[in-house]
PDB file of N, CA and C in Angstrom:
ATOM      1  N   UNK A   1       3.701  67.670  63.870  1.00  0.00           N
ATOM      2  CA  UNK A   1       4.459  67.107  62.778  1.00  0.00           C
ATOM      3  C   UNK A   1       3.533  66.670  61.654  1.00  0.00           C
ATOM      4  N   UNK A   2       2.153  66.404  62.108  1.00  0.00           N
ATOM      5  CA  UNK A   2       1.665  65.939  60.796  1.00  0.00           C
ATOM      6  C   UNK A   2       1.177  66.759  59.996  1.00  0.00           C
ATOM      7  N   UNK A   3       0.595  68.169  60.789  1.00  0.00           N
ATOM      8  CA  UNK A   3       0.066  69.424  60.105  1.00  0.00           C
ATOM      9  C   UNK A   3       1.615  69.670  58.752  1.00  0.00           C
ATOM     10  N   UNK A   4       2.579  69.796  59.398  1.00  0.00           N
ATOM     11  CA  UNK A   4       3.769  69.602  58.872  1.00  0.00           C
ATOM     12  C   UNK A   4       4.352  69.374  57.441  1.00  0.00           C
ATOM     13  N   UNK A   5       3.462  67.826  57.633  1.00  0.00           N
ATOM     14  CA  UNK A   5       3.632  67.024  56.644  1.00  0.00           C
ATOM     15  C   UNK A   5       2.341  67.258  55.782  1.00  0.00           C
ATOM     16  N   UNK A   6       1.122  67.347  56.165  1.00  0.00           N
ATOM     17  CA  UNK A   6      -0.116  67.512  55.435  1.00  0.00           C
ATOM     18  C   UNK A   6       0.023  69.383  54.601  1.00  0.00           C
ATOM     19  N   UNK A   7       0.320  70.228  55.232  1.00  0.00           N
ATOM     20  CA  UNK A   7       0.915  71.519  55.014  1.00  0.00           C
ATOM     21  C   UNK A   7       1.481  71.356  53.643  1.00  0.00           C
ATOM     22  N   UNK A   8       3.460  70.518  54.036  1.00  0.00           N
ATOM     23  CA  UNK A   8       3.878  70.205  52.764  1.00  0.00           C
ATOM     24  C   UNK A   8       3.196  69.272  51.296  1.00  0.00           C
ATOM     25  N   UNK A   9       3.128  68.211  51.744  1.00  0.00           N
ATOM     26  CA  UNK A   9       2.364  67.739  50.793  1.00  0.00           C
ATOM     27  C   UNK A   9       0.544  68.387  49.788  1.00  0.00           C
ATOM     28  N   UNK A  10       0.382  69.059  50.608  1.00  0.00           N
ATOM     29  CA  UNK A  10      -0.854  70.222  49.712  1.00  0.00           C
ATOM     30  C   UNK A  10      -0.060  71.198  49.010  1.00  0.00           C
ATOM     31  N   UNK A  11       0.834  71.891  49.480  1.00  0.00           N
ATOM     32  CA  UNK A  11       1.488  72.923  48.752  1.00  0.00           C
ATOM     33  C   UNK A  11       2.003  72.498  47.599  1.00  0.00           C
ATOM     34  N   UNK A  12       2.425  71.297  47.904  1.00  0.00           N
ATOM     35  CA  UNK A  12       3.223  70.250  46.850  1.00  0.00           C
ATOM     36  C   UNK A  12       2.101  70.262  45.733  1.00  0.00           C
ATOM     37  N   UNK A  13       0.937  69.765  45.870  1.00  0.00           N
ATOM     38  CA  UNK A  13       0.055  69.275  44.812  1.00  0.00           C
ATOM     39  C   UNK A  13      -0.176  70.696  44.058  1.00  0.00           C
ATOM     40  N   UNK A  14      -0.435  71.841  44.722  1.00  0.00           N
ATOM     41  CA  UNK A  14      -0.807  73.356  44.729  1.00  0.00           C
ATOM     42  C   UNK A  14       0.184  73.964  43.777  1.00  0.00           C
ATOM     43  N   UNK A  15       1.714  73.350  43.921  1.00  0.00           N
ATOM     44  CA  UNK A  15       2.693  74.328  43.330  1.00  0.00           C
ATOM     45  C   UNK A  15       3.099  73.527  41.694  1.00  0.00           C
ATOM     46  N   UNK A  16       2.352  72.112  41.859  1.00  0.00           N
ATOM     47  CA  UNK A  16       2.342  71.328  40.472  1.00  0.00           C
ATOM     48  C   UNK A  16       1.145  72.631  39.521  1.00  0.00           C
ATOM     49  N   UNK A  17      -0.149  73.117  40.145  1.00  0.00           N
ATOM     50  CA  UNK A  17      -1.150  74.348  39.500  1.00  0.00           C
ATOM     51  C   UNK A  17      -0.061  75.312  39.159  1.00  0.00           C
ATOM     52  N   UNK A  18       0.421  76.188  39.377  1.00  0.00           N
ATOM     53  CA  UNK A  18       1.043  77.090  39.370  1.00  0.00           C
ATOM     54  C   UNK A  18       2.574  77.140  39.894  1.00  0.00           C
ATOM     55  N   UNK A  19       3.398  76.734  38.534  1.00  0.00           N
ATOM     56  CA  UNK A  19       4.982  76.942  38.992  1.00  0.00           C
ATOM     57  C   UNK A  19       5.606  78.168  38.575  1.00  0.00           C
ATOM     58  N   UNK A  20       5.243  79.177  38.357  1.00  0.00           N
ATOM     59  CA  UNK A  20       5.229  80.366  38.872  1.00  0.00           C
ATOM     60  C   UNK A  20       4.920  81.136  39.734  1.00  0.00           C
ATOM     61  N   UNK A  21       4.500  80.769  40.878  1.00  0.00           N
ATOM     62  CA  UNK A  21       4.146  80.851  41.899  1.00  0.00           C
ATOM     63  C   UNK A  21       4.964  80.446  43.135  1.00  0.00           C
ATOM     64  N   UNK A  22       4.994  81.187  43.645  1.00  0.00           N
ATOM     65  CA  UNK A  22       6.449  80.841  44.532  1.00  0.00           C
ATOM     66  C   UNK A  22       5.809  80.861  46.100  1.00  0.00           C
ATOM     67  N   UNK A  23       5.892  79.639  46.802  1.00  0.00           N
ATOM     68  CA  UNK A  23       5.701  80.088  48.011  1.00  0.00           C
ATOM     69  C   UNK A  23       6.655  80.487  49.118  1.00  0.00           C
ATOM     70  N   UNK A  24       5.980  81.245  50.060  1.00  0.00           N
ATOM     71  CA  UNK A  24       7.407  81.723  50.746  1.00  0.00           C
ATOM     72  C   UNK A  24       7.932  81.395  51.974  1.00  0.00           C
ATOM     73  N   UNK A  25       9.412  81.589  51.952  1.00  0.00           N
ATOM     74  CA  UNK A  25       9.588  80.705  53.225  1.00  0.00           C
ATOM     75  C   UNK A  25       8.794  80.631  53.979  1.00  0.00           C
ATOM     76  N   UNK A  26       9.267  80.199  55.941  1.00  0.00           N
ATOM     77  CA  UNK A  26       8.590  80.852  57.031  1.00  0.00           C
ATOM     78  C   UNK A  26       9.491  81.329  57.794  1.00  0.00           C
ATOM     79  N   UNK A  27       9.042  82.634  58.426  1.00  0.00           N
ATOM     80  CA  UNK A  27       9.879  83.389  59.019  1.00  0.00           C
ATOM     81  C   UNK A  27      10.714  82.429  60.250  1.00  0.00           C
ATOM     82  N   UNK A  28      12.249  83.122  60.257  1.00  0.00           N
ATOM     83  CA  UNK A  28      12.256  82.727  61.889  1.00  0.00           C
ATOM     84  C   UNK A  28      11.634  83.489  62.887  1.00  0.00           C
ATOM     85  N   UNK A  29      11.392  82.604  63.998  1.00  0.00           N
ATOM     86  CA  UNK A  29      11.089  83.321  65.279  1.00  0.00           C
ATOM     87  C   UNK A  29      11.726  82.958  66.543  1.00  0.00           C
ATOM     88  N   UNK A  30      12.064  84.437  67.233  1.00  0.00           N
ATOM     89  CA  UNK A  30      12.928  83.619  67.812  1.00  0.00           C
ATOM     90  C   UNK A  30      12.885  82.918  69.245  1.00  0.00           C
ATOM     91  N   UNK A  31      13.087  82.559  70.121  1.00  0.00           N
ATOM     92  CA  UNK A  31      12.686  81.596  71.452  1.00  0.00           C
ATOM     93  C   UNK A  31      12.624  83.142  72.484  1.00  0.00           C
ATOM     94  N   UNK A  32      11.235  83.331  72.566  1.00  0.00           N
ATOM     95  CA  UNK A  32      10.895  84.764  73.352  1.00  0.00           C
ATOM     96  C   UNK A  32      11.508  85.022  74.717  1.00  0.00           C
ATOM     97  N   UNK A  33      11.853  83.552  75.285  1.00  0.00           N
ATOM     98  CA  UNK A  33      12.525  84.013  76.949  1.00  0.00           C
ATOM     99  C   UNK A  33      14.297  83.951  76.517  1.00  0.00           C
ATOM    100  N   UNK A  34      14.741  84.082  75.123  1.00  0.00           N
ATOM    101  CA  UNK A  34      16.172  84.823  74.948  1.00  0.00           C
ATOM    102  C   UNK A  34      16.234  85.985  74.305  1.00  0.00           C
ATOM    103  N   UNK A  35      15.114  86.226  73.748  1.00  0.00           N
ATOM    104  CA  UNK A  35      15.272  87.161  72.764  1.00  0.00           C
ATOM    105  C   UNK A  35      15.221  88.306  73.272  1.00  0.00           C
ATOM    106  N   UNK A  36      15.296  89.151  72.831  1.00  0.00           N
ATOM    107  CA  UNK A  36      15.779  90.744  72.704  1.00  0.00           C
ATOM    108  C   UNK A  36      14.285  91.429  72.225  1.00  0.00           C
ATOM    109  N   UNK A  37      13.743  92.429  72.340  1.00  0.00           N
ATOM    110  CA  UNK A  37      12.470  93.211  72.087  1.00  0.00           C
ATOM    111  C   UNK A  37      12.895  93.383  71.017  1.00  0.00           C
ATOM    112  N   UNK A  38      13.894  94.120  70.606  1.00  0.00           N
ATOM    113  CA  UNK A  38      14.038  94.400  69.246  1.00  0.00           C
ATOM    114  C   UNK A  38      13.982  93.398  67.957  1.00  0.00           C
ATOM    115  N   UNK A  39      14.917  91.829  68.381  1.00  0.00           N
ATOM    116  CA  UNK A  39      14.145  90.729  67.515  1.00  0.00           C
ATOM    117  C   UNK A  39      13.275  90.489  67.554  1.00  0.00           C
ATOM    118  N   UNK A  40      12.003  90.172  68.510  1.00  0.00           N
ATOM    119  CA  UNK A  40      10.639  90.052  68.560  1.00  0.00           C
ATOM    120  C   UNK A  40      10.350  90.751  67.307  1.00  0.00           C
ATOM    121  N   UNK A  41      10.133  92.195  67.696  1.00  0.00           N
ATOM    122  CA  UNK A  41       9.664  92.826  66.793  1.00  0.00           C
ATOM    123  C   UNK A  41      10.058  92.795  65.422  1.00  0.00           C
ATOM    124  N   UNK A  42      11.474  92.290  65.003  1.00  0.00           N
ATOM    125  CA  UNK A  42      12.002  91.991  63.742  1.00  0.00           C
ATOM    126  C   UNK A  42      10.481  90.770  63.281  1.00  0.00           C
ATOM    127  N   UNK A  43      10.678  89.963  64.208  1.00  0.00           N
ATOM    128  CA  UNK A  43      10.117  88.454  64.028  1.00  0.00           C
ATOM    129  C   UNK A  43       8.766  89.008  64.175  1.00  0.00           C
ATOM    130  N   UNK A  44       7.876  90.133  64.063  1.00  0.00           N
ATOM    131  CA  UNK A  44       6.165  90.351  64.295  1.00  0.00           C
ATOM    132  C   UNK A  44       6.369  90.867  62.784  1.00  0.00           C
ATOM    133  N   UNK A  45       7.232  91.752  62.325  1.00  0.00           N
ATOM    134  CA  UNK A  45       7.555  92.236  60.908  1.00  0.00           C
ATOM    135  C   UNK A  45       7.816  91.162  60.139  1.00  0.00           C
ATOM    136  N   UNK A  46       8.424  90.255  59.985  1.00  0.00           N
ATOM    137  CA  UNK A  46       8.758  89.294  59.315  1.00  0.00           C
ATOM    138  C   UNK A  46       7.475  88.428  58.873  1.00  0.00           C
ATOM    139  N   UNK A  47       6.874  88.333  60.493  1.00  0.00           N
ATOM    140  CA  UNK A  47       5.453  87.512  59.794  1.00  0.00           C
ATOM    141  C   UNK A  47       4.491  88.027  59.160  1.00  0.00           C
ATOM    142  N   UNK A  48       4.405  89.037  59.577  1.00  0.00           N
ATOM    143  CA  UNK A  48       3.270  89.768  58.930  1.00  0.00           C
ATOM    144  C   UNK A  48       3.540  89.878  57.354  1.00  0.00           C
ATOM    145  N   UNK A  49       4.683  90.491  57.003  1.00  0.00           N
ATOM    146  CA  UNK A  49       5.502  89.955  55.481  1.00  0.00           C
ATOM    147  C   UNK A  49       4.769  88.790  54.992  1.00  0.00           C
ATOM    148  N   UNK A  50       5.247  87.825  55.470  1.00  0.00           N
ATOM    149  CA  UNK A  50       5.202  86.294  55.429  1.00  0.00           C
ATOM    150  C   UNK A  50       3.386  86.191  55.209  1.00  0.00           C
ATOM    151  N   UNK A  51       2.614  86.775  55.910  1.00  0.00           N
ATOM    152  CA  UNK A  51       1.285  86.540  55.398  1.00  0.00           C
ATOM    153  C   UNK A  51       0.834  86.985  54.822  1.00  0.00           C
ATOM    154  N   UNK A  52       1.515  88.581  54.292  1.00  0.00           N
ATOM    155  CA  UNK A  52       1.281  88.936  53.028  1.00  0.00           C
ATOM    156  C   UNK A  52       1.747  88.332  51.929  1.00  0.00           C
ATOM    157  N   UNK A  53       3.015  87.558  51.870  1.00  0.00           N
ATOM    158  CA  UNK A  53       3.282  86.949  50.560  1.00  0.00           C
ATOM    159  C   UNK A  53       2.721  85.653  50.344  1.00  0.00           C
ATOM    160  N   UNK A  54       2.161  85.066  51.852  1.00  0.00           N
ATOM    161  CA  UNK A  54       1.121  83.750  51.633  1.00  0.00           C
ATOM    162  C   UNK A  54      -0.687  84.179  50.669  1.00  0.00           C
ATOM    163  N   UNK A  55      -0.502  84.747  51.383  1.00  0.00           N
ATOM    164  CA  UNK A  55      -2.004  85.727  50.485  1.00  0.00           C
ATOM    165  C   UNK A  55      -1.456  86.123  49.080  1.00  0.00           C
ATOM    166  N   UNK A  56      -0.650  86.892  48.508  1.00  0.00           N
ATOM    167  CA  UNK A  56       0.025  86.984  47.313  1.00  0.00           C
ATOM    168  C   UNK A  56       0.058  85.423  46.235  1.00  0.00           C
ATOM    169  N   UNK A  57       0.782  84.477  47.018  1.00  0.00           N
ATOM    170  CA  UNK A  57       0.747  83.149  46.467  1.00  0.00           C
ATOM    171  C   UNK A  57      -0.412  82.591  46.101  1.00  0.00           C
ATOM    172  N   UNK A  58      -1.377  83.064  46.920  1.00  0.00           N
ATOM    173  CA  UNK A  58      -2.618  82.123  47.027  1.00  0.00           C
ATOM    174  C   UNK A  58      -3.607  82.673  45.829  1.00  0.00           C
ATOM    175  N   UNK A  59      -3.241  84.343  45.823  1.00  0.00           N
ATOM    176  CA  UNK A  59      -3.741  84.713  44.430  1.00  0.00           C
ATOM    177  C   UNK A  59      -3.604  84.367  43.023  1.00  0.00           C
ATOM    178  N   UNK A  60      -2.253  84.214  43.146  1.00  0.00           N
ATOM    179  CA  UNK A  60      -1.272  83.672  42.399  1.00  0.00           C
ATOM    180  C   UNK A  60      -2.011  82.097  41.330  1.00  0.00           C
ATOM    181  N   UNK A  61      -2.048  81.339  42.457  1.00  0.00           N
ATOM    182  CA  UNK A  61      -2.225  79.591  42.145  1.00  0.00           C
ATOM    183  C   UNK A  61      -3.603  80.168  41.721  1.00  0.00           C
ATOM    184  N   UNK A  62      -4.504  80.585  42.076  1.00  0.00           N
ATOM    185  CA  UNK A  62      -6.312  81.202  41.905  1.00  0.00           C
ATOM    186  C   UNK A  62      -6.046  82.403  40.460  1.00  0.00           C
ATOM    187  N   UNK A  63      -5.510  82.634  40.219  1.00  0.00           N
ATOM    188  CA  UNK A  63      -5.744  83.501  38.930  1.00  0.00           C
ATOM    189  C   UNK A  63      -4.715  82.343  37.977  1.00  0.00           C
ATOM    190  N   UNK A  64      -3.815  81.569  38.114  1.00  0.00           N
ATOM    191  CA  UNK A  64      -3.046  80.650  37.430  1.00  0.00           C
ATOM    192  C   UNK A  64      -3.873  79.612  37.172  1.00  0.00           C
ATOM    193  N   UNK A  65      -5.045  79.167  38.113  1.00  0.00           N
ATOM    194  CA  UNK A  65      -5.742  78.053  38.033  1.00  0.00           C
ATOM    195  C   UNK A  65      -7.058  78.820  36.866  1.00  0.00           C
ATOM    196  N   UNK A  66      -7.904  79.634  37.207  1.00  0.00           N
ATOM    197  CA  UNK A  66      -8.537  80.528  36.253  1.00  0.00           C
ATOM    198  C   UNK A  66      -8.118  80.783  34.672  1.00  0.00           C
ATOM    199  N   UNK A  67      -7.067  81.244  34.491  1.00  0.00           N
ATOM    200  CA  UNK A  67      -6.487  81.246  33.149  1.00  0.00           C
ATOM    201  C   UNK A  67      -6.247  79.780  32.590  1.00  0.00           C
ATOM    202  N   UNK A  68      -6.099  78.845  33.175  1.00  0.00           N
ATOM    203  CA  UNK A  68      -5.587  77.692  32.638  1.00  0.00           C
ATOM    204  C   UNK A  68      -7.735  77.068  32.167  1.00  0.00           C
ATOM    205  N   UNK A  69      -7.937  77.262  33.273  1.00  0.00           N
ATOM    206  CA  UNK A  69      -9.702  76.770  32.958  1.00  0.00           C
ATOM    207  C   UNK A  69     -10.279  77.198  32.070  1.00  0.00           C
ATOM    208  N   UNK A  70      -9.983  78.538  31.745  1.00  0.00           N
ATOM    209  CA  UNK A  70     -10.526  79.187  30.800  1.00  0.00           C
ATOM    210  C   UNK A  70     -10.034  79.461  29.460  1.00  0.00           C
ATOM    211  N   UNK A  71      -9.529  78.162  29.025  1.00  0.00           N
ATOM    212  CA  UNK A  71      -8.544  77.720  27.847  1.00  0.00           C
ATOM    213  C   UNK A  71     -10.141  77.192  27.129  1.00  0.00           C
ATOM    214  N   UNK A  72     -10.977  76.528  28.222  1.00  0.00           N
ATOM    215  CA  UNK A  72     -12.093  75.667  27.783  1.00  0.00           C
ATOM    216  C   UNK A  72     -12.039  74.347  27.386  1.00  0.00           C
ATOM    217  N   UNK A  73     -10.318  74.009  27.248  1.00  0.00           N
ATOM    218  CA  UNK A  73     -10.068  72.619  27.190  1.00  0.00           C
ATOM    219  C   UNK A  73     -10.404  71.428  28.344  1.00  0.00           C
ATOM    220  N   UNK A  74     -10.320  71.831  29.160  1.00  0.00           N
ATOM    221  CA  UNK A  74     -10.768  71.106  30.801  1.00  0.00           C
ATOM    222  C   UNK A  74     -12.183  70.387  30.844  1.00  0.00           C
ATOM    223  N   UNK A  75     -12.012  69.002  31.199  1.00  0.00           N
ATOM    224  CA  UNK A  75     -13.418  68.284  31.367  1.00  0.00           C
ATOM    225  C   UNK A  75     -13.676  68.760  32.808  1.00  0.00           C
ATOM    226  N   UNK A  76     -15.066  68.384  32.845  1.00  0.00           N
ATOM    227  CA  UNK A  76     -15.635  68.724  34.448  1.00  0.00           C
ATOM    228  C   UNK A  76     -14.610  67.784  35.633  1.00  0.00           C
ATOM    229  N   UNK A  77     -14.781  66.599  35.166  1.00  0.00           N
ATOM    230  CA  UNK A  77     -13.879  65.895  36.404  1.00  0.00           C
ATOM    231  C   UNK A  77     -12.149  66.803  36.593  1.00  0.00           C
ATOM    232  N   UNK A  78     -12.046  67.269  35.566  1.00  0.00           N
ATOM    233  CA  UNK A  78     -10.436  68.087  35.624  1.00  0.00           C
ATOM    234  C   UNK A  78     -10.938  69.830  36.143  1.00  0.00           C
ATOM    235  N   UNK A  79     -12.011  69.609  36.085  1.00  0.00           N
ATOM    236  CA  UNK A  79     -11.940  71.351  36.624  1.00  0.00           C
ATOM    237  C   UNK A  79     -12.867  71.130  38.371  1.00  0.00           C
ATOM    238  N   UNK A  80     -13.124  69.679  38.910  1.00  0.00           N
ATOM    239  CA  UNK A  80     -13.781  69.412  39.728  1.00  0.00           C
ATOM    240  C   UNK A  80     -12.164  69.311  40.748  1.00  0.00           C
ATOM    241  N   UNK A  81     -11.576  68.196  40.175  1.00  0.00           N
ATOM    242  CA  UNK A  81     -10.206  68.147  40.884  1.00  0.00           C
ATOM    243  C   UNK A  81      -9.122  69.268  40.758  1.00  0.00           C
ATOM    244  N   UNK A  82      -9.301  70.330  40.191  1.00  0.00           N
ATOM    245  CA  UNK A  82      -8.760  71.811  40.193  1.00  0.00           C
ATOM    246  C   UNK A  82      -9.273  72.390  41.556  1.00  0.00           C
ATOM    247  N   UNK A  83     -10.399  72.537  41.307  1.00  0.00           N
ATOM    248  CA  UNK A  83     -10.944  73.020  42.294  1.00  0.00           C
ATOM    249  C   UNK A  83     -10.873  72.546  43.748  1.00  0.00           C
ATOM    250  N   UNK A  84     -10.808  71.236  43.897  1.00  0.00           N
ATOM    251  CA  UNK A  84     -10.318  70.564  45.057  1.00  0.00           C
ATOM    252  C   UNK A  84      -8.954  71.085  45.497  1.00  0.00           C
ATOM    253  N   UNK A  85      -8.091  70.810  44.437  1.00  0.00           N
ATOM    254  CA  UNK A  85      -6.750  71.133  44.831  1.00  0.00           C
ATOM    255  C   UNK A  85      -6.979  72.534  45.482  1.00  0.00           C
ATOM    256  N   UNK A  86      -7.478  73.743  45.055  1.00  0.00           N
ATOM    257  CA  UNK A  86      -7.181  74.906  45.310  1.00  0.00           C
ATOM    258  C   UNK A  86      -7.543  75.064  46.185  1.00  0.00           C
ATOM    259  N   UNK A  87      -8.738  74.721  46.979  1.00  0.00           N
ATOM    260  CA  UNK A  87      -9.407  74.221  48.353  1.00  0.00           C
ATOM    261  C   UNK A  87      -8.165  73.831  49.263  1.00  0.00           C
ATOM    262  N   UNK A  88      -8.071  72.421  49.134  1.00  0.00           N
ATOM    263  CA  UNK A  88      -6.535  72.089  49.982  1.00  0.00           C
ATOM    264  C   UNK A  88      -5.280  73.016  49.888  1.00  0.00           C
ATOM    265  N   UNK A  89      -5.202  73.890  49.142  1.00  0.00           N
ATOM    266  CA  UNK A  89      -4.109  74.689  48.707  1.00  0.00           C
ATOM    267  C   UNK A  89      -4.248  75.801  50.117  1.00  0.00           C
ATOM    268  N   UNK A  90      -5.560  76.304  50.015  1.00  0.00           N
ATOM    269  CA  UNK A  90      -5.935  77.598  50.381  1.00  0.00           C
ATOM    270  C   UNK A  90      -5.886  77.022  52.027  1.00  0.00           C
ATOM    271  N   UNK A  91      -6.253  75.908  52.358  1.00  0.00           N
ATOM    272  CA  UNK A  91      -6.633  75.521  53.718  1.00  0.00           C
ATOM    273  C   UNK A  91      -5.461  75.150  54.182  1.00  0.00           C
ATOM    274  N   UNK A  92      -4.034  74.610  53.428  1.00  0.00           N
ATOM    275  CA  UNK A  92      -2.978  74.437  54.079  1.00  0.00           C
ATOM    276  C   UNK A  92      -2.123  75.746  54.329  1.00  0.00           C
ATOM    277  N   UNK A  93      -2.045  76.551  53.607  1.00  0.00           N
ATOM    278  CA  UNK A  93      -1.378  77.901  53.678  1.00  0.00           C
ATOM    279  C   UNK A  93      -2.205  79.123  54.927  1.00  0.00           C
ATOM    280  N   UNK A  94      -3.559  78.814  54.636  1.00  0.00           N
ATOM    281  CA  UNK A  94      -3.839  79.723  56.078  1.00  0.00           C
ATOM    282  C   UNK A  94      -3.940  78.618  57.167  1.00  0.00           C
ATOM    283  N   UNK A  95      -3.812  77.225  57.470  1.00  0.00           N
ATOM    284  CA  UNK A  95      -3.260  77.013  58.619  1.00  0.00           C
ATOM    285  C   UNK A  95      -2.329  77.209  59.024  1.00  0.00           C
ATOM    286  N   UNK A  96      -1.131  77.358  57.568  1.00  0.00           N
ATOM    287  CA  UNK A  96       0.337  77.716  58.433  1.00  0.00           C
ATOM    288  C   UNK A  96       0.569  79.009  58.948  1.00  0.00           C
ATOM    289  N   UNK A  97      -0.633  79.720  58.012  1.00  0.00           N
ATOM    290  CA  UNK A  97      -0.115  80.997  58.684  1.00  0.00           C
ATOM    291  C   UNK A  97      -0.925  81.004  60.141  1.00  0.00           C
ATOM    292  N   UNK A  98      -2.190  80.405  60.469  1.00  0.00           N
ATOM    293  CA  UNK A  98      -2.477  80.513  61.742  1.00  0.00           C
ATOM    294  C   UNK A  98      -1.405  79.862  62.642  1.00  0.00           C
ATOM    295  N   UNK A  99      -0.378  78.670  62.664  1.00  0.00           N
ATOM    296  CA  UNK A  99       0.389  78.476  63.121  1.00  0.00           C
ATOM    297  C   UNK A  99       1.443  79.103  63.602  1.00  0.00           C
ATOM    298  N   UNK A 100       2.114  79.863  61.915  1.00  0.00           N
ATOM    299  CA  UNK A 100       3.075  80.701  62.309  1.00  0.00           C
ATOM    300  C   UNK A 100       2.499  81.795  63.450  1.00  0.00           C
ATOM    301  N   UNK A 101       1.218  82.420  62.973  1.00  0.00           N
ATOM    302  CA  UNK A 101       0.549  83.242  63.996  1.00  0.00           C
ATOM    303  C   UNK A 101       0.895  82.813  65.855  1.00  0.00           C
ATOM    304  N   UNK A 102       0.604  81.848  66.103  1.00  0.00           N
ATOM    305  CA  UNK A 102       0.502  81.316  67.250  1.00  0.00           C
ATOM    306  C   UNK A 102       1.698  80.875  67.798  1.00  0.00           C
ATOM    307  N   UNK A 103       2.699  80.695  66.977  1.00  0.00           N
ATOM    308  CA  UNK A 103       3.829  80.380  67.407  1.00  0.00           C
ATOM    309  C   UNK A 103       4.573  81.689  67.861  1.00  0.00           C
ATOM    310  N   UNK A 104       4.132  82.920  66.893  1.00  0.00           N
ATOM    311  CA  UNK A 104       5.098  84.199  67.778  1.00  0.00           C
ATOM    312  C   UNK A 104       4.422  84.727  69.036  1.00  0.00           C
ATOM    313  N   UNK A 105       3.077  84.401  68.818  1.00  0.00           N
ATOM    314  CA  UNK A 105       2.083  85.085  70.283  1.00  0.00           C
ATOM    315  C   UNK A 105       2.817  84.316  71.370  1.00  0.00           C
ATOM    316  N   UNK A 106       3.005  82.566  71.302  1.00  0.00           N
ATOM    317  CA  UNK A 106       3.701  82.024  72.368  1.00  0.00           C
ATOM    318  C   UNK A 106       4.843  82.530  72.988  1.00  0.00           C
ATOM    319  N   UNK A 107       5.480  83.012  71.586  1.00  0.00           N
ATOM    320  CA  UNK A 107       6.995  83.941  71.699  1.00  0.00           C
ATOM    321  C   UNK A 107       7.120  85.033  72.570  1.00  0.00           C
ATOM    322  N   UNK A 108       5.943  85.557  72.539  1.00  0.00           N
ATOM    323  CA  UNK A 108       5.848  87.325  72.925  1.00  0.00           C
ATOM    324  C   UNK A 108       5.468  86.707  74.431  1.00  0.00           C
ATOM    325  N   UNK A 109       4.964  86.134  74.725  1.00  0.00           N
ATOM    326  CA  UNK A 109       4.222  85.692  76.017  1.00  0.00           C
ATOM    327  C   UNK A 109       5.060  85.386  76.414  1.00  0.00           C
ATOM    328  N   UNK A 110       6.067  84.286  75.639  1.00  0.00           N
ATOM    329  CA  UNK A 110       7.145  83.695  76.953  1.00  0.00           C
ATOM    330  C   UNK A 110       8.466  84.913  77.479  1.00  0.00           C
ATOM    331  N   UNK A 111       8.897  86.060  76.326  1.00  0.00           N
ATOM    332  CA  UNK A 111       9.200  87.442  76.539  1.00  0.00           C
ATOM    333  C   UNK A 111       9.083  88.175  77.833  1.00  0.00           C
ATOM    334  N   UNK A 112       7.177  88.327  77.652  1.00  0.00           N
ATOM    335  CA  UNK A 112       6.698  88.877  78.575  1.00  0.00           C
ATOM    336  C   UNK A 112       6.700  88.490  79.916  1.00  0.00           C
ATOM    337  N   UNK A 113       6.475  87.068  79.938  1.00  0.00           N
ATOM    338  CA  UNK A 113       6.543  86.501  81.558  1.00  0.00           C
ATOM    339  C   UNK A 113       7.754  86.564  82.157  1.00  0.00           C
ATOM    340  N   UNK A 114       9.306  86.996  81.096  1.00  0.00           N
ATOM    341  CA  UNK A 114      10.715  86.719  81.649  1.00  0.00           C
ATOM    342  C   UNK A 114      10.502  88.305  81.957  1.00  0.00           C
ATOM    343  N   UNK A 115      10.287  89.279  81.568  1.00  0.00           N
ATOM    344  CA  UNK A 115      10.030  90.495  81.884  1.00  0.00           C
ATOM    345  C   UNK A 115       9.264  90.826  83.246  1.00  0.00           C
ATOM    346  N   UNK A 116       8.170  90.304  82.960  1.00  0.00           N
ATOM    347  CA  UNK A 116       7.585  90.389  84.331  1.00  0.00           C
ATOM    348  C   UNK A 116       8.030  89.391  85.257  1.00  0.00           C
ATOM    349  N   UNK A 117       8.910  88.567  85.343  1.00  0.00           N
ATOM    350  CA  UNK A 117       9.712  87.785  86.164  1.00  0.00           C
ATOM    351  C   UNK A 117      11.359  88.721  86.928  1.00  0.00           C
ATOM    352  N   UNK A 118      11.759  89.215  86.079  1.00  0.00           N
ATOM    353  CA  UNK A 118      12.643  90.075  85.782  1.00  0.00           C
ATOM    354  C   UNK A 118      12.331  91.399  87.038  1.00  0.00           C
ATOM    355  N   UNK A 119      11.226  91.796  86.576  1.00  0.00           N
ATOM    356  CA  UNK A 119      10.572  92.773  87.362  1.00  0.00           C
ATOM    357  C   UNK A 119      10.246  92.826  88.776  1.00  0.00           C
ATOM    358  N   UNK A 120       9.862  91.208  88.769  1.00  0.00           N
ATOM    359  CA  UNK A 120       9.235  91.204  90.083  1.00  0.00           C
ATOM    360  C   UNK A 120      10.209  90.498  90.860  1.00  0.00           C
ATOM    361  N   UNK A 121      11.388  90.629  90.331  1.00  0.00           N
ATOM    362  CA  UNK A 121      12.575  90.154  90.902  1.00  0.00           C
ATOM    363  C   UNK A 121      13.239  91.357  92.564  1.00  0.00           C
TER     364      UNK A 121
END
């Protein structure tokens, strides 16, 4: 819950840089010992999406933050705390995606063990 909250609140500061920049949902996934192979696999497509449009975003806020710096209006302390932000930006979005990552592997695993439970039935 706090990754959660630390996650939201960076994106938050991140999407004040660039409000054209859209971040994107997160996929559902679905609970692997009900699901169906065929949703899994909806839900391995979905994320992978999902970390391509997190990578997309992240370009996004980084070429939005660049153009705005390079106005030349920006003091150092404002292009020091730019740069911070984009740091926290970049580090909350690929934790979620390592999260989301880890949350479908759990998925596929708990799948797999009802399968091979199934099996060895």
């Amino acid at each position: 819950m706090k990754l959660a909250k630390l996650l939201g609140a960076t994106l938050f500061l991140a999407s004040s840089m660039a409000l054209a920049c859209d971040y994107p949902d997160r996929p559902h996934i679905p609970d692997g010992s009900q699901a169906s192979k065929e949703e899994l696999l909806a839900a391995r497509n979905d994320v992978q999406a999902f970390f391509e449009e997190v990578d997309e975003y992240l370009r996004c806020i980084e070429d939005s933050a660049k153009a705005e710096l390079a106005s030349g209006e920006a003091s150092q302390e404002e292009r020091q705390k730019r740069d911070e932000d984009l740091n926290r930006a970049f580090d909350a979005a690929n934790g979620e995606k390592e999260m989301v990552g880890e949350l479908l592997n759990k998925q596929i695993r708990a799948w797999n063990a009802k399968r091979n439970q199934e099996s060895g039935d």
